[in-house]
PDB file of N, CA and C in Angstrom:
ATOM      1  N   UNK A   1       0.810  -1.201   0.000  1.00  0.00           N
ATOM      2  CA  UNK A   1       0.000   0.000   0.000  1.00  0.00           C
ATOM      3  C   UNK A   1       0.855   1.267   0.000  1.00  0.00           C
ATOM      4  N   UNK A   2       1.550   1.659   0.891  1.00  0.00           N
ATOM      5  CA  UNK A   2       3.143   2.214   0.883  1.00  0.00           C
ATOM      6  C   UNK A   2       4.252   2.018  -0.066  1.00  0.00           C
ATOM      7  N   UNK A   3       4.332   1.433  -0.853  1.00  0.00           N
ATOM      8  CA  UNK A   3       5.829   1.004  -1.608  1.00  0.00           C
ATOM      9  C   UNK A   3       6.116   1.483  -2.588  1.00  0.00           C
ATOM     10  N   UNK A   4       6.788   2.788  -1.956  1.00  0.00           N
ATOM     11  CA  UNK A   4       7.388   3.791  -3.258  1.00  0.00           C
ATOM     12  C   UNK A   4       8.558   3.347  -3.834  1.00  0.00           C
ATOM     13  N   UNK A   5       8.447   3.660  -5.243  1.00  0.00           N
ATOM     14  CA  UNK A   5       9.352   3.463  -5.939  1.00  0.00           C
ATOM     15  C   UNK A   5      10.933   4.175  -5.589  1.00  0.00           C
ATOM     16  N   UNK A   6      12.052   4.488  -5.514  1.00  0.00           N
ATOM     17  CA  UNK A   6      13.175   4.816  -5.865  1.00  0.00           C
ATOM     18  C   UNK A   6      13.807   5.014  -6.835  1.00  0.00           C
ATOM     19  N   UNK A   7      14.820   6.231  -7.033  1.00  0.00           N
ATOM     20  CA  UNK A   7      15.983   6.195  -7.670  1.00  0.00           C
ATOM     21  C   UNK A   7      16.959   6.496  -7.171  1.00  0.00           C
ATOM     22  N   UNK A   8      17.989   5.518  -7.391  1.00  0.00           N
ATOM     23  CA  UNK A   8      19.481   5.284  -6.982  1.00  0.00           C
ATOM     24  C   UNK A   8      20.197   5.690  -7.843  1.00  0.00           C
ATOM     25  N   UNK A   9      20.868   6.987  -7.730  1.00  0.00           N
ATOM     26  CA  UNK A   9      21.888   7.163  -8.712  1.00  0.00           C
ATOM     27  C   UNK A   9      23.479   7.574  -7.923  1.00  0.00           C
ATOM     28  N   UNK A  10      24.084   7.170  -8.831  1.00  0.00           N
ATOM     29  CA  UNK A  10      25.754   7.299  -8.441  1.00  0.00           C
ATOM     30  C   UNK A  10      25.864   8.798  -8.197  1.00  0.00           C
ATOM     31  N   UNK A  11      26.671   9.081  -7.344  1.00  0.00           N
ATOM     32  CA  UNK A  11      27.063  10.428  -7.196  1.00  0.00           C
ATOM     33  C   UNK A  11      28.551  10.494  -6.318  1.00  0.00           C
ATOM     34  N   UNK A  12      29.440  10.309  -7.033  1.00  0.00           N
ATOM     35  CA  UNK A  12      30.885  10.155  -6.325  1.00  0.00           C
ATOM     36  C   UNK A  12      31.571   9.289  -5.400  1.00  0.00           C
ATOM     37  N   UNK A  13      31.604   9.081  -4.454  1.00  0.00           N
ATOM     38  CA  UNK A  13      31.519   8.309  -3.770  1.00  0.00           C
ATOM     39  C   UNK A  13      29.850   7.082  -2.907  1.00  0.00           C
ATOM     40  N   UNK A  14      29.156   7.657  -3.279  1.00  0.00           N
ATOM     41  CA  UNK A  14      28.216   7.375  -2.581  1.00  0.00           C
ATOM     42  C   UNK A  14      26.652   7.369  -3.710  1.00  0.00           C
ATOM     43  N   UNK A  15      25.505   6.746  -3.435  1.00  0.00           N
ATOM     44  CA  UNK A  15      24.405   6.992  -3.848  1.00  0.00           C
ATOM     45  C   UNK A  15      23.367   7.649  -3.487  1.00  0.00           C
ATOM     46  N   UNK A  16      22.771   8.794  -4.214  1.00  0.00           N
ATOM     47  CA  UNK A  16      21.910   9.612  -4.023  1.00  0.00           C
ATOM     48  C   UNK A  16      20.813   9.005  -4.107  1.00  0.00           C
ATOM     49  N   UNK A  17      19.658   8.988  -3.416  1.00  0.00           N
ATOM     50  CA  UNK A  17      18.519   8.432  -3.281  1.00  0.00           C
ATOM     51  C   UNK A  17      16.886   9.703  -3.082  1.00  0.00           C
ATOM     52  N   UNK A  18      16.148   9.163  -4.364  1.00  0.00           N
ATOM     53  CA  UNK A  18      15.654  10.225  -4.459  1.00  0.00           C
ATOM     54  C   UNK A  18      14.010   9.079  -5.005  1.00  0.00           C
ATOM     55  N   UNK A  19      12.988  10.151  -4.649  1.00  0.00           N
ATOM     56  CA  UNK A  19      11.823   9.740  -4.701  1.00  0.00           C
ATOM     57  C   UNK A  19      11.310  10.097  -5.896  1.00  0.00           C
ATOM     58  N   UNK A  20      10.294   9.535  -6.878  1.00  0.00           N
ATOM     59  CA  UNK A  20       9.501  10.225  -7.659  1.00  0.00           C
ATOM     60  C   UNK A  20       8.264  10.740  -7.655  1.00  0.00           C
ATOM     61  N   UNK A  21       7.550  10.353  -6.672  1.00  0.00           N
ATOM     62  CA  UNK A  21       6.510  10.429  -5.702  1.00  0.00           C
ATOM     63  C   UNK A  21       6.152  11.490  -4.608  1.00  0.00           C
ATOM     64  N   UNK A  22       7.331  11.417  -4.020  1.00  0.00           N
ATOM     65  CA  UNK A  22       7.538  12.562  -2.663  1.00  0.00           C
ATOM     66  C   UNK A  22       9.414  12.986  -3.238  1.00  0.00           C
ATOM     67  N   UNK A  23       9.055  14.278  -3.356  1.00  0.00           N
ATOM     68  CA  UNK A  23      10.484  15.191  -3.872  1.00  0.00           C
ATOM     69  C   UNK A  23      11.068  15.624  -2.699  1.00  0.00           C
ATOM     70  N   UNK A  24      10.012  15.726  -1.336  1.00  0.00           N
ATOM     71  CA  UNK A  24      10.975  15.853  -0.111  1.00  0.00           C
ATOM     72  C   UNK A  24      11.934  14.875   0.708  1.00  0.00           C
ATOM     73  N   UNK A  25      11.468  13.826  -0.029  1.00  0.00           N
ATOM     74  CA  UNK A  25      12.434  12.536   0.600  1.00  0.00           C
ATOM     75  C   UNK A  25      14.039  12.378  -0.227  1.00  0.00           C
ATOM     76  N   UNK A  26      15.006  12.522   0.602  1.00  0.00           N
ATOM     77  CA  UNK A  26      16.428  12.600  -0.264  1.00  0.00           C
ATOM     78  C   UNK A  26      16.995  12.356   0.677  1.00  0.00           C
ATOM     79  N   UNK A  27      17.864  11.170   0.372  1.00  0.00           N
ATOM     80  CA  UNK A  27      19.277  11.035   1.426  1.00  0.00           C
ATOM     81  C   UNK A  27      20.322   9.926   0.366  1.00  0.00           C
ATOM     82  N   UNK A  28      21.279   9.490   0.702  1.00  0.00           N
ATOM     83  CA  UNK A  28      22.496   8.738   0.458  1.00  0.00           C
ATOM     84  C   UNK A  28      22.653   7.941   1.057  1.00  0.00           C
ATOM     85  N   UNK A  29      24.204   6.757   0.674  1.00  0.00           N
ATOM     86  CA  UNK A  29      24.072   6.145   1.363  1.00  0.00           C
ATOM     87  C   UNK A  29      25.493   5.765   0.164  1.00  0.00           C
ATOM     88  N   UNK A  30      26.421   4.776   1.190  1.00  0.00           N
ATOM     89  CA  UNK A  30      27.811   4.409   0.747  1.00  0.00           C
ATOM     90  C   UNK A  30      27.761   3.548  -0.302  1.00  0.00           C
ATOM     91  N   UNK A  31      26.899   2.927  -0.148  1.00  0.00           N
ATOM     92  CA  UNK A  31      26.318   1.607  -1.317  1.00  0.00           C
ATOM     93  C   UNK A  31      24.878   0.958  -1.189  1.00  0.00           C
ATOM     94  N   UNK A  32      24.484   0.586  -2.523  1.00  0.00           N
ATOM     95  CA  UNK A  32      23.383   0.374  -2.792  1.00  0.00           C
ATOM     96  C   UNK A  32      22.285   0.189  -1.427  1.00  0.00           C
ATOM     97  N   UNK A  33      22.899  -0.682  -1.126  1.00  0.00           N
ATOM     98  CA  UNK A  33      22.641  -1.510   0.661  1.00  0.00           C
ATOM     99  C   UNK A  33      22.114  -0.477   1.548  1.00  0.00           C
ATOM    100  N   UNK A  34      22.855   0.093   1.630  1.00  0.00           N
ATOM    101  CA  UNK A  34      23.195   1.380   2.743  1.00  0.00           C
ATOM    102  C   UNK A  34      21.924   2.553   2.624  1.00  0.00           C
ATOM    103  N   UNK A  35      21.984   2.806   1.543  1.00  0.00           N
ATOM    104  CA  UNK A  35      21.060   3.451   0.432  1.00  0.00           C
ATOM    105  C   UNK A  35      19.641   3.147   0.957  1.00  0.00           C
ATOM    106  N   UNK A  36      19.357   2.151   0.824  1.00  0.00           N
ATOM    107  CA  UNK A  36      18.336   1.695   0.837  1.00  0.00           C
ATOM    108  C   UNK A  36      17.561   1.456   2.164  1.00  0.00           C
ATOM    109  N   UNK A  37      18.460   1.677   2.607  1.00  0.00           N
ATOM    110  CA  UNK A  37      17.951   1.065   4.551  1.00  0.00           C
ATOM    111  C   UNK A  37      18.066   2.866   4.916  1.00  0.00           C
ATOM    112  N   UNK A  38      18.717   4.224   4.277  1.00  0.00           N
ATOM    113  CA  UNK A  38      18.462   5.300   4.589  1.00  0.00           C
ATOM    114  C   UNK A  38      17.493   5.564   4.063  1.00  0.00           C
ATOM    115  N   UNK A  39      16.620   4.963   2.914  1.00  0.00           N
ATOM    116  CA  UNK A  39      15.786   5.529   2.006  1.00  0.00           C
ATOM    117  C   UNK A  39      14.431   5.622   2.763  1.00  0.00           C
ATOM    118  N   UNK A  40      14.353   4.436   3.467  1.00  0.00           N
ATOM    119  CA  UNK A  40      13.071   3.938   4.383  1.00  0.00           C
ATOM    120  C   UNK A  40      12.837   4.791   5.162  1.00  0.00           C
ATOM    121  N   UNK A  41      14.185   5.463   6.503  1.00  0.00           N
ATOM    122  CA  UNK A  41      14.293   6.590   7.126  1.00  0.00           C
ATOM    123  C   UNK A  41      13.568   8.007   6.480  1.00  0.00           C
ATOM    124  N   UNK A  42      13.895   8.432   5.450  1.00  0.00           N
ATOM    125  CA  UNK A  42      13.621   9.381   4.629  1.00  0.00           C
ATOM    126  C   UNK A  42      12.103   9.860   4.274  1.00  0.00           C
ATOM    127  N   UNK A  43      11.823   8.370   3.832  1.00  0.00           N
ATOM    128  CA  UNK A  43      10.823   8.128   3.003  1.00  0.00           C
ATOM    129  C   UNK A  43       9.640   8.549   4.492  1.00  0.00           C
ATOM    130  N   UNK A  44      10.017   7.754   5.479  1.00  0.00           N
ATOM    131  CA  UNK A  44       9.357   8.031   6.767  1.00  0.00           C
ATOM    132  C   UNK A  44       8.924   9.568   7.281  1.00  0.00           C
ATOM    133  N   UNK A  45      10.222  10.256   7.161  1.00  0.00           N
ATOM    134  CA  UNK A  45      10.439  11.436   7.849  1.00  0.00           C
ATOM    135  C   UNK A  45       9.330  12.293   6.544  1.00  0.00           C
ATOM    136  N   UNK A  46       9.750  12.293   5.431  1.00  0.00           N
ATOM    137  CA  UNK A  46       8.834  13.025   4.590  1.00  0.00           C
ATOM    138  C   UNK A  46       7.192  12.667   4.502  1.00  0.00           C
ATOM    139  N   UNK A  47       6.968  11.686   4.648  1.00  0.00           N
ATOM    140  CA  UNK A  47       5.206  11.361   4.760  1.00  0.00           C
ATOM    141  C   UNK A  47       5.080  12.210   6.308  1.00  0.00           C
ATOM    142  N   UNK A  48       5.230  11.969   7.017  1.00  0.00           N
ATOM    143  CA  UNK A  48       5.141  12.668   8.079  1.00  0.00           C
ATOM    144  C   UNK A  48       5.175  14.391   7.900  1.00  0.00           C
ATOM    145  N   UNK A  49       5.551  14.896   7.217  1.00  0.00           N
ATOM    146  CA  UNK A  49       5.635  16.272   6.900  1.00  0.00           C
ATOM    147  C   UNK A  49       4.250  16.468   6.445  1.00  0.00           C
ATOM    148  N   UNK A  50       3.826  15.218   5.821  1.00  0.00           N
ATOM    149  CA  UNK A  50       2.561  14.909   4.834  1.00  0.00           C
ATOM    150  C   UNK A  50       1.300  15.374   6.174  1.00  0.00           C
ATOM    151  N   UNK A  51       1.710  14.487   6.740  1.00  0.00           N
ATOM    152  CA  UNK A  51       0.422  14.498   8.092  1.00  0.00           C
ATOM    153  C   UNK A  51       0.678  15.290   8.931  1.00  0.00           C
ATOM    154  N   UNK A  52       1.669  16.017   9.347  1.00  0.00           N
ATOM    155  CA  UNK A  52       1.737  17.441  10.516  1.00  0.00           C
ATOM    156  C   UNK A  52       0.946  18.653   9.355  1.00  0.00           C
ATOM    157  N   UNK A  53       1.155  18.076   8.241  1.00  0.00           N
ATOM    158  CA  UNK A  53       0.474  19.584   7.628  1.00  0.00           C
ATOM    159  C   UNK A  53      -1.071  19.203   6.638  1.00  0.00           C
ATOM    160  N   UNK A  54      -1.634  17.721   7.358  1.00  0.00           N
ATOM    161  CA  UNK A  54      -2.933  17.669   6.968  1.00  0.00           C
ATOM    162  C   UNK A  54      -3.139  17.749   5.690  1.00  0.00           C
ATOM    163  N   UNK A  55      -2.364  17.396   4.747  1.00  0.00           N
ATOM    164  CA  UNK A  55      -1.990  16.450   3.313  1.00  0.00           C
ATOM    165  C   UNK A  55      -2.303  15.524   3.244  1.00  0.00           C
ATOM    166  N   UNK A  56      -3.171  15.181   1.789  1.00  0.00           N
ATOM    167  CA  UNK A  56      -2.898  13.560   1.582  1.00  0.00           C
ATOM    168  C   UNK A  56      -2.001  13.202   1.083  1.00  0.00           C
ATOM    169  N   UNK A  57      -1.462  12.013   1.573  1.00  0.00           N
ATOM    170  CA  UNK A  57      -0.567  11.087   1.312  1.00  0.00           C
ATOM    171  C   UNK A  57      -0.062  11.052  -0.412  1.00  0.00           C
ATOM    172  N   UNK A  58       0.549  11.092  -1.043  1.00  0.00           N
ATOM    173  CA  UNK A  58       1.065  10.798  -2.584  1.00  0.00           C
ATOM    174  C   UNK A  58       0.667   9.301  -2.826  1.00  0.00           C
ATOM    175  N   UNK A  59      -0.388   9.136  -4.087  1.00  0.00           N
ATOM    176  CA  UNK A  59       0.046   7.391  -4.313  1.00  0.00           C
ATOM    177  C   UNK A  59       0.877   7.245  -4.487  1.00  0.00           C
ATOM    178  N   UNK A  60       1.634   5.690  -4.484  1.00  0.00           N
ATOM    179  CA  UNK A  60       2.903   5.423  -5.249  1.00  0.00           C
ATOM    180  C   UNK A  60       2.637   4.630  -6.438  1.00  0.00           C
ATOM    181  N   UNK A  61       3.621   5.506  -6.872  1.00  0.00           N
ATOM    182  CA  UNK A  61       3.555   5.148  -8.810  1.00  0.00           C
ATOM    183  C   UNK A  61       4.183   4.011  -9.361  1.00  0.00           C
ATOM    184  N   UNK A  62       3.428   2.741  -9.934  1.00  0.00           N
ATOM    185  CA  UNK A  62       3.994   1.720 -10.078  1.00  0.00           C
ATOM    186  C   UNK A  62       5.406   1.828 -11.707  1.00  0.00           C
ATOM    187  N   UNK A  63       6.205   1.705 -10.939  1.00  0.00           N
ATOM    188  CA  UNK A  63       7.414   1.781 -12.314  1.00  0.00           C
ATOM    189  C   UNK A  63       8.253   0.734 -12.218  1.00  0.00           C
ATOM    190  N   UNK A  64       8.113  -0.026 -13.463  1.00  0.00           N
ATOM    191  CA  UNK A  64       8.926  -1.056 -13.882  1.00  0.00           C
ATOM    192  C   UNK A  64      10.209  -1.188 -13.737  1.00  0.00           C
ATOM    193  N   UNK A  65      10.781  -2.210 -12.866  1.00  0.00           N
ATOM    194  CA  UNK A  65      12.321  -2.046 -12.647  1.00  0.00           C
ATOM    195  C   UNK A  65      12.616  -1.419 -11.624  1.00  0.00           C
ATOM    196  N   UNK A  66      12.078  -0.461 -10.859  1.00  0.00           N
ATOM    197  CA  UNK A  66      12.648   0.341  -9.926  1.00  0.00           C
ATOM    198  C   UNK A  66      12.347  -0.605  -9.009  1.00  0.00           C
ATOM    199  N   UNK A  67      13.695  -0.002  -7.886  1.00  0.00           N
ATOM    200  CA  UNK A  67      13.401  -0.940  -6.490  1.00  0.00           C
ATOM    201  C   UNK A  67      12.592   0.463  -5.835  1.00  0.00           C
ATOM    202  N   UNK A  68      11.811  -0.577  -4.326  1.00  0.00           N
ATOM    203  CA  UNK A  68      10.945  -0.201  -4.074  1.00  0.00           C
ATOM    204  C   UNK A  68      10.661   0.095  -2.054  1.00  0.00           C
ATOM    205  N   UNK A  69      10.718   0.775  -1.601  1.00  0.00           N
ATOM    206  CA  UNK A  69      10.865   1.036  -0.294  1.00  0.00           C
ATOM    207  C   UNK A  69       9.241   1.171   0.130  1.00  0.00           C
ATOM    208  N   UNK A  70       9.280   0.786   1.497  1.00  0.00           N
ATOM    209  CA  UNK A  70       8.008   1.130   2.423  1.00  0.00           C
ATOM    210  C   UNK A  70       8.632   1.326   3.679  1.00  0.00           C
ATOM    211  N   UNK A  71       7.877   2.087   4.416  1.00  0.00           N
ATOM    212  CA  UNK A  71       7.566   2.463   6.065  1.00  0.00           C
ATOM    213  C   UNK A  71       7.923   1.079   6.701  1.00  0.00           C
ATOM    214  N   UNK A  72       8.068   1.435   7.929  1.00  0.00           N
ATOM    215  CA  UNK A  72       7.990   0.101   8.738  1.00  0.00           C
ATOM    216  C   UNK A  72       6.698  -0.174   8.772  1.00  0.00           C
ATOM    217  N   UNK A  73       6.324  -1.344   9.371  1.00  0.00           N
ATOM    218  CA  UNK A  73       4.866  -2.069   9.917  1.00  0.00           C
ATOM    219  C   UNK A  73       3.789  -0.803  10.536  1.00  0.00           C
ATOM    220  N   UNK A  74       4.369  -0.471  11.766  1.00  0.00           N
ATOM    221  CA  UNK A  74       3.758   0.450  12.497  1.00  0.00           C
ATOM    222  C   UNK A  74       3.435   1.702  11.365  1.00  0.00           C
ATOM    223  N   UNK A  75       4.061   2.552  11.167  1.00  0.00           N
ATOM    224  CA  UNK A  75       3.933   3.261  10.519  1.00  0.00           C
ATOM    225  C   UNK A  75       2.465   3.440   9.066  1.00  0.00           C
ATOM    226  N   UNK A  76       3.061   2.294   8.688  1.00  0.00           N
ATOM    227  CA  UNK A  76       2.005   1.695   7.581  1.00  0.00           C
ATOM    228  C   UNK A  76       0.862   1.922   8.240  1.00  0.00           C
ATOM    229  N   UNK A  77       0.636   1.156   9.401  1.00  0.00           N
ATOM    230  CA  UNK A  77      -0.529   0.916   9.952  1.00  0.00           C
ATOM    231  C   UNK A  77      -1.204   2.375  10.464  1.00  0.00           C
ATOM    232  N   UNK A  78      -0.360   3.223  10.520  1.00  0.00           N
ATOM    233  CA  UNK A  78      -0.579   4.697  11.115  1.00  0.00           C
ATOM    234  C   UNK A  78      -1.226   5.346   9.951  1.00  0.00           C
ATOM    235  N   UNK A  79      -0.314   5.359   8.836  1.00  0.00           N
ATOM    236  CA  UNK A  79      -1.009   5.932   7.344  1.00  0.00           C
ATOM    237  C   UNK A  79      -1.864   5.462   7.026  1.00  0.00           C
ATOM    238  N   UNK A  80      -2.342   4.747   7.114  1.00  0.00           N
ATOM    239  CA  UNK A  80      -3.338   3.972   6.530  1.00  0.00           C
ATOM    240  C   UNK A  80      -4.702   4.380   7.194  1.00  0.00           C
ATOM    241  N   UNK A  81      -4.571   4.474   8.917  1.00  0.00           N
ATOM    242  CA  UNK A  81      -5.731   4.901   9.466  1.00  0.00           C
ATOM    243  C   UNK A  81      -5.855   7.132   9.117  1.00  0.00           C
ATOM    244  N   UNK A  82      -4.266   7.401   8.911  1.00  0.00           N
ATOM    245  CA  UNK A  82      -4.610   8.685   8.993  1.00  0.00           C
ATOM    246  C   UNK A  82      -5.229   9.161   6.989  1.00  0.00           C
ATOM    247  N   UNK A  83      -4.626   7.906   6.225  1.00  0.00           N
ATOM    248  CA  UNK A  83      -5.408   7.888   5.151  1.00  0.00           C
ATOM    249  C   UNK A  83      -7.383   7.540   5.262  1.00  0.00           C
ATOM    250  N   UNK A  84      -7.812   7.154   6.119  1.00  0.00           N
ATOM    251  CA  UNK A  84      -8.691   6.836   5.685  1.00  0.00           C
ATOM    252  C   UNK A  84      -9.542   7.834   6.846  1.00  0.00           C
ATOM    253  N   UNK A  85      -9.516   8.262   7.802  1.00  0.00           N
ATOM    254  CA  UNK A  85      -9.394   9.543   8.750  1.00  0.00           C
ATOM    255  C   UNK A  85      -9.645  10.617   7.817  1.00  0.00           C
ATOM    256  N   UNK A  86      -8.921  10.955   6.886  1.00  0.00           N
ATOM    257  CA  UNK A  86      -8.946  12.116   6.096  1.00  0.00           C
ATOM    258  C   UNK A  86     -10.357  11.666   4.768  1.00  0.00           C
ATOM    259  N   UNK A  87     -10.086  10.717   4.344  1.00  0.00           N
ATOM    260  CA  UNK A  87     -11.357  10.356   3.747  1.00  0.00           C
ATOM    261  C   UNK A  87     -12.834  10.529   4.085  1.00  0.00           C
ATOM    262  N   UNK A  88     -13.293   9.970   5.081  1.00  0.00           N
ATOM    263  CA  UNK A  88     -13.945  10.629   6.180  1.00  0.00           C
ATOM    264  C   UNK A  88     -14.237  11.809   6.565  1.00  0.00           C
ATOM    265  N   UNK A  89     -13.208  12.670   6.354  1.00  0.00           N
ATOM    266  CA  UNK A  89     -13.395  14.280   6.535  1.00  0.00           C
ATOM    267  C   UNK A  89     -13.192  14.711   7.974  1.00  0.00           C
ATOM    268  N   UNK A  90     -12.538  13.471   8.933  1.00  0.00           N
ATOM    269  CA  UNK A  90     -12.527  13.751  10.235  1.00  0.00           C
ATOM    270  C   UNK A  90     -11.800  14.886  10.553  1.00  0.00           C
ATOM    271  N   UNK A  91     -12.326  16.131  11.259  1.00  0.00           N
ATOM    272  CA  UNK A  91     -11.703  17.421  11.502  1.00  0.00           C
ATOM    273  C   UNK A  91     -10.005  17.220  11.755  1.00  0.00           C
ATOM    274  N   UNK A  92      -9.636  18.525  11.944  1.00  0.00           N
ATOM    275  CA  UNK A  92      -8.098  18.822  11.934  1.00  0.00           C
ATOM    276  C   UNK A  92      -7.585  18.472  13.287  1.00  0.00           C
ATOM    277  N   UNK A  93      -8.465  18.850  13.740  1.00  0.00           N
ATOM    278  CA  UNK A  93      -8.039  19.154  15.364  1.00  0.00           C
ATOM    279  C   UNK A  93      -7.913  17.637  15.776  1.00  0.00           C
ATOM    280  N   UNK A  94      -9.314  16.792  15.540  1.00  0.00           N
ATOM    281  CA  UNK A  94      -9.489  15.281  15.921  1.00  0.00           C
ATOM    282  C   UNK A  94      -8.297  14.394  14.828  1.00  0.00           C
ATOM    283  N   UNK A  95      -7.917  14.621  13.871  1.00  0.00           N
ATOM    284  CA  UNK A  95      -7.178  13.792  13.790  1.00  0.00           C
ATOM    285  C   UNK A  95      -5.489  14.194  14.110  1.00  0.00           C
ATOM    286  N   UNK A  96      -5.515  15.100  14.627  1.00  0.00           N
ATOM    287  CA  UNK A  96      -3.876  15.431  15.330  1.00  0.00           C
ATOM    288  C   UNK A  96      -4.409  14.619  17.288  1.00  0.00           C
ATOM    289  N   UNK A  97      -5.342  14.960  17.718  1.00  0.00           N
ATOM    290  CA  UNK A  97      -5.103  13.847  18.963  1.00  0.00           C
ATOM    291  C   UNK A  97      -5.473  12.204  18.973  1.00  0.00           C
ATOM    292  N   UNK A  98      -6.054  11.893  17.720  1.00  0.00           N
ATOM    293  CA  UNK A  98      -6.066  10.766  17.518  1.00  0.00           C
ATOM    294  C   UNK A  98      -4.841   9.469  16.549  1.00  0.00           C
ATOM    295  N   UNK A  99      -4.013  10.693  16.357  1.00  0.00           N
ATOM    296  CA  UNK A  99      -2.222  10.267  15.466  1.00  0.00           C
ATOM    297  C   UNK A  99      -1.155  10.493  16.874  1.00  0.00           C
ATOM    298  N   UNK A 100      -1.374  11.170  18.027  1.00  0.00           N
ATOM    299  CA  UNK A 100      -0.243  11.095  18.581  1.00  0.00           C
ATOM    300  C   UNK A 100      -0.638  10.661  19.913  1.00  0.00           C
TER     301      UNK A 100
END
């Protein structure tokens, strides 16, 4: 439900990791590996920007070949209720004491 796509590109020593989905998510990482386990971090910290400022969520765009990151468990499970919270139309106020 979560599993945004990535792009990994070389950038000198290290890989730049960048979203196509959410443009606020960006970090690096020493190798591919590395990359990828910061991407999740990222990817986290920027949806969250999503929900302190009462945004919906970005779908994620299915693209061929790209590898593909999600939230942890918890998290998921958080978006998902603050996705469907907002569907609903549940006020501003009620869904900031019902997310923290």
């Amino acid at each position: 439900m979560f599993n945004y796509p990535v792009m990994l590109t070389p950038d000198d020593d290290s890989i730049l990791v960048t979203f196509p989905d959410i443009p606020e998510a960006i970090t690096f990482g020493r190798n591919e590996e590395e990359a990828l386990l910061q991407a999740v971090d990222a990817l986290e910290s920027a949806l969250s920007f999503y929900v302190d400022d009462r945004r919906a969520l970005p779908e994620p765009s299915v693209i061929k070949g790209m590898k593909t990151v999600q939230p942890c468990a918890l998290k998921c499970v958080k978006l998902g209720l603050y996705n469907e919270m907002l569907k609903q139309g549940v006020k501003k106020s009620e869904l900031a004491r019902r997310l923290n």
